[in-house]
C-alpha atoms as a PDB file:
ATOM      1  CA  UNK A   1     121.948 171.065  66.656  1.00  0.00           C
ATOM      2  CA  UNK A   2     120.925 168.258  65.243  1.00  0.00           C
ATOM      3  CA  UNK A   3     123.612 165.753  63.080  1.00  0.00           C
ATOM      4  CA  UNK A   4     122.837 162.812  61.181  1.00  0.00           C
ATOM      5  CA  UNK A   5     125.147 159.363  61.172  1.00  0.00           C
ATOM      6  CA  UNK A   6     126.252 159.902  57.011  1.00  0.00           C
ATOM      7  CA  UNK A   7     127.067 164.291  57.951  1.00  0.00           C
ATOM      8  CA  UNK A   8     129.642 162.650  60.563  1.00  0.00           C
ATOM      9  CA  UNK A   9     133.304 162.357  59.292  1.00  0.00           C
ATOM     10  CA  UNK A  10     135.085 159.245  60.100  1.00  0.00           C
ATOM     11  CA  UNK A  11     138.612 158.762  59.723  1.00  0.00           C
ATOM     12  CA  UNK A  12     140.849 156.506  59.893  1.00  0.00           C
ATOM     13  CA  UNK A  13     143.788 156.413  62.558  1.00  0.00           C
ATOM     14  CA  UNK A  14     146.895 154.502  62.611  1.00  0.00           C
ATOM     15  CA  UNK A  15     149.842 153.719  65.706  1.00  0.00           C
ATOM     16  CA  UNK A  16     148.423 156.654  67.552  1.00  0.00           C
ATOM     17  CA  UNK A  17     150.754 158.275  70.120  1.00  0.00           C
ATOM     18  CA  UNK A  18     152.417 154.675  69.885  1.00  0.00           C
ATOM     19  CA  UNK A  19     149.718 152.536  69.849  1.00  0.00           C
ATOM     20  CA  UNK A  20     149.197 149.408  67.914  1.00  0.00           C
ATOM     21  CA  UNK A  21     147.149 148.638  65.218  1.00  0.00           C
ATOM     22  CA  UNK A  22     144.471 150.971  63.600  1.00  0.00           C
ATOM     23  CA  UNK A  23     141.078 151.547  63.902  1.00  0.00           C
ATOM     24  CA  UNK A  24     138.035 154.520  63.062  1.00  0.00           C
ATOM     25  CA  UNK A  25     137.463 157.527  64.851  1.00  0.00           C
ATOM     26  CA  UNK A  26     134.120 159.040  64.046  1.00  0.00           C
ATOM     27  CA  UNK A  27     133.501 162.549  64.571  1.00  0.00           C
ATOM     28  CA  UNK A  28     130.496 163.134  65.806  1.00  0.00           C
ATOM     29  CA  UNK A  29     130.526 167.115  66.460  1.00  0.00           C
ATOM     30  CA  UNK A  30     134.116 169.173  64.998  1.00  0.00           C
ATOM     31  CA  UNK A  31     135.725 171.455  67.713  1.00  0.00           C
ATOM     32  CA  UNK A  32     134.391 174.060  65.114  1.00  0.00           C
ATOM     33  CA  UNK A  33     130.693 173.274  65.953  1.00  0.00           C
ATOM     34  CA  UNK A  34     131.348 173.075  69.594  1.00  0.00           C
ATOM     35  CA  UNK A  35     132.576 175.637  72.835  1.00  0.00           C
ATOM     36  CA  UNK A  36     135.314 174.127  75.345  1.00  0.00           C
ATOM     37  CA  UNK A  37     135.491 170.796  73.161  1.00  0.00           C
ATOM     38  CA  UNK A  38     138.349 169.576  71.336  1.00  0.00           C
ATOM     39  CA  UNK A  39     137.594 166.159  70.526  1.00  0.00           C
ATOM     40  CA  UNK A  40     133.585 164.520  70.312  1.00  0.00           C
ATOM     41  CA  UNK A  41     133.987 161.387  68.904  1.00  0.00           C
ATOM     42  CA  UNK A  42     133.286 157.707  69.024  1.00  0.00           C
ATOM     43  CA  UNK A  43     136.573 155.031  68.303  1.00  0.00           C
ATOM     44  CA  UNK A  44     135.746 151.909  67.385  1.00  0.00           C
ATOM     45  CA  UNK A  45     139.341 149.794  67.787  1.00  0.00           C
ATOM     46  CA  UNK A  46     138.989 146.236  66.094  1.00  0.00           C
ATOM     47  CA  UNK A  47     140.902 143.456  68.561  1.00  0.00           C
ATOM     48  CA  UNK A  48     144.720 144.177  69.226  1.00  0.00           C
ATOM     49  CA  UNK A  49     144.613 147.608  68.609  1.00  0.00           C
ATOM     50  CA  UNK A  50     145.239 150.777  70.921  1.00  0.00           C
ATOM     51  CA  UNK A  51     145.965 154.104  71.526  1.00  0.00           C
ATOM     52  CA  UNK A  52     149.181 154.292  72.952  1.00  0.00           C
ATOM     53  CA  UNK A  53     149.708 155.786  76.670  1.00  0.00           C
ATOM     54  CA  UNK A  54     150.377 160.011  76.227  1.00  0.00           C
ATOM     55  CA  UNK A  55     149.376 162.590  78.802  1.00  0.00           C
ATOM     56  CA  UNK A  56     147.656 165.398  78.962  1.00  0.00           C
ATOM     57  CA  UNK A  57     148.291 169.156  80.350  1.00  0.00           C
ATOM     58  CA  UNK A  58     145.675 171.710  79.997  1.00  0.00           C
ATOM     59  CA  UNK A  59     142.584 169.642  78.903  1.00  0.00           C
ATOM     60  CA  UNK A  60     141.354 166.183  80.266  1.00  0.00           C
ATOM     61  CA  UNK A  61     139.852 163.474  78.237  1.00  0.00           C
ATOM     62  CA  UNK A  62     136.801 160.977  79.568  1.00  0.00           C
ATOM     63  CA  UNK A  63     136.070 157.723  77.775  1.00  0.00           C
ATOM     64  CA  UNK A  64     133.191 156.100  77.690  1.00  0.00           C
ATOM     65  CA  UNK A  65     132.904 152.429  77.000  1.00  0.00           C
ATOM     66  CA  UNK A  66     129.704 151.636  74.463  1.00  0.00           C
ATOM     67  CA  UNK A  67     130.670 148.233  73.426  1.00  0.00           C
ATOM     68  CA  UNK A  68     133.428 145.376  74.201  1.00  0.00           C
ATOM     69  CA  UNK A  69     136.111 145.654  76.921  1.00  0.00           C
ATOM     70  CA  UNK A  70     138.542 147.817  77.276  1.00  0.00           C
ATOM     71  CA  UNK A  71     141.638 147.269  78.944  1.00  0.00           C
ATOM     72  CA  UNK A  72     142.838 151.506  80.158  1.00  0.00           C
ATOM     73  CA  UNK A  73     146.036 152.099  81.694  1.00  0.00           C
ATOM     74  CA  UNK A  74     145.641 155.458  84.049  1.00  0.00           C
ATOM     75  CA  UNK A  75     149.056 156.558  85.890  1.00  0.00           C
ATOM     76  CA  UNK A  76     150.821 153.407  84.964  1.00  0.00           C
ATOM     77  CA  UNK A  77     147.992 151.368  86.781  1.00  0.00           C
ATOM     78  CA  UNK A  78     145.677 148.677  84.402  1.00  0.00           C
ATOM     79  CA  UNK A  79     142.101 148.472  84.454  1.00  0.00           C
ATOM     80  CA  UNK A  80     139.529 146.635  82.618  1.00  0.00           C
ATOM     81  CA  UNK A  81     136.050 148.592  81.958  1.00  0.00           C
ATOM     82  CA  UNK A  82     133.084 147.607  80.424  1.00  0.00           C
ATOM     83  CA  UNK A  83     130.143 149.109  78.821  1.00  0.00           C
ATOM     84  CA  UNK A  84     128.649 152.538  80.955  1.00  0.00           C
ATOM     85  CA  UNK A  85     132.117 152.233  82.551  1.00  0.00           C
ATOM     86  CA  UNK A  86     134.001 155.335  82.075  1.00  0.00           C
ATOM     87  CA  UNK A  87     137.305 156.876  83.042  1.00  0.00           C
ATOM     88  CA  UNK A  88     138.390 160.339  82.975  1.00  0.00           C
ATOM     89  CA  UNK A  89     142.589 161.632  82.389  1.00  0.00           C
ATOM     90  CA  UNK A  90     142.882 165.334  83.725  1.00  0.00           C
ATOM     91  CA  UNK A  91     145.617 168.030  83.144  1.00  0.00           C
ATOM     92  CA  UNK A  92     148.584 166.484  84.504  1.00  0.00           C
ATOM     93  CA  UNK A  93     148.195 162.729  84.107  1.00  0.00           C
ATOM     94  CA  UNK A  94     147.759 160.062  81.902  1.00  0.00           C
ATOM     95  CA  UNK A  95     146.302 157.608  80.062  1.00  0.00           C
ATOM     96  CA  UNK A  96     145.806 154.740  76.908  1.00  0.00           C
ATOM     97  CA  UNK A  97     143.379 152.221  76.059  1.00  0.00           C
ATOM     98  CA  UNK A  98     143.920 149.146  73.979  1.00  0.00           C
ATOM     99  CA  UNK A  99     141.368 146.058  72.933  1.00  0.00           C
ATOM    100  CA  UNK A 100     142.847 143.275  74.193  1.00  0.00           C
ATOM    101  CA  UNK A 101     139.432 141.339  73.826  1.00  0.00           C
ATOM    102  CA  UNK A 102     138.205 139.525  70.762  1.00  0.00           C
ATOM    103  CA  UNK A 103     135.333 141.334  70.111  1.00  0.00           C
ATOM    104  CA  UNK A 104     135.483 145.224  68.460  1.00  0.00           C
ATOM    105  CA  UNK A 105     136.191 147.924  71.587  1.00  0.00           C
ATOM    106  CA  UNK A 106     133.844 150.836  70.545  1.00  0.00           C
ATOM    107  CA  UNK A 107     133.696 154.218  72.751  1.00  0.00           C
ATOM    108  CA  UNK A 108     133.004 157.599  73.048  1.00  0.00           C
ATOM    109  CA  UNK A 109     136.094 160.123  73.275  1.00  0.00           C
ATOM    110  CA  UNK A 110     135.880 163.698  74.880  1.00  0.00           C
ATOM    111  CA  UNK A 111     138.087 166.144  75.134  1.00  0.00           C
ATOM    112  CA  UNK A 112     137.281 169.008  76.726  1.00  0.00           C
ATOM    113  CA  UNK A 113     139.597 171.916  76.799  1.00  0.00           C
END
């Protein structure tokens, strides 16, 4: 399957699960057009925004950093990644990431189910 940049939708998010700020998340592939994947998408969080700390149960979530720093909390612990870093929350933990940089955070979100 093959999707161009202007088929993508991109929408925009505000003060998610508590975080500050808001920023764009776009969509790259829905969970419609995909198996085991609830979430395919790149977030691009302008400086002093985040997405607050939440868990998750059944399905983990891996970001990947494209562009800017990120600062992630995992399990309560703090850790700044860079681009190719990536982290990954599974069933049972959890997670956030905020831009506390001064340059736009941009990276790639999946949740897999």
């Amino acid at each position: 399957m093959i999707k161009r940049r202007q088929e993508m939708n991109v929408q925009p998010r505000f003060e998610v699960k508590g975080g500050k700020g808001a920023y764009e998340t776009t969509h790259i592939f829905s969970t419609e057009e995909l198996d085991k994947i609830n979430l395919f998408a790149v977030n691009t969080l302008p400086p002093g925004s985040s997405i607050g700390i939440h868990p998750h149960f059944s399905e983990g979530e891996a970001y990947v950093i494209l562009q800017g720093q990120a600062t992630v909390t995992e399990d309560g612990q703090d850790y700044l990644l860079g681009p190719g870093d990536a982290e990954y929350c599974t069933g049972g933990h959890s997670h956030g990431i905020a831009n506390d940089s001064d340059e736009v955070l941009a990276f790639l979100a999946i949740i897999i189910k």
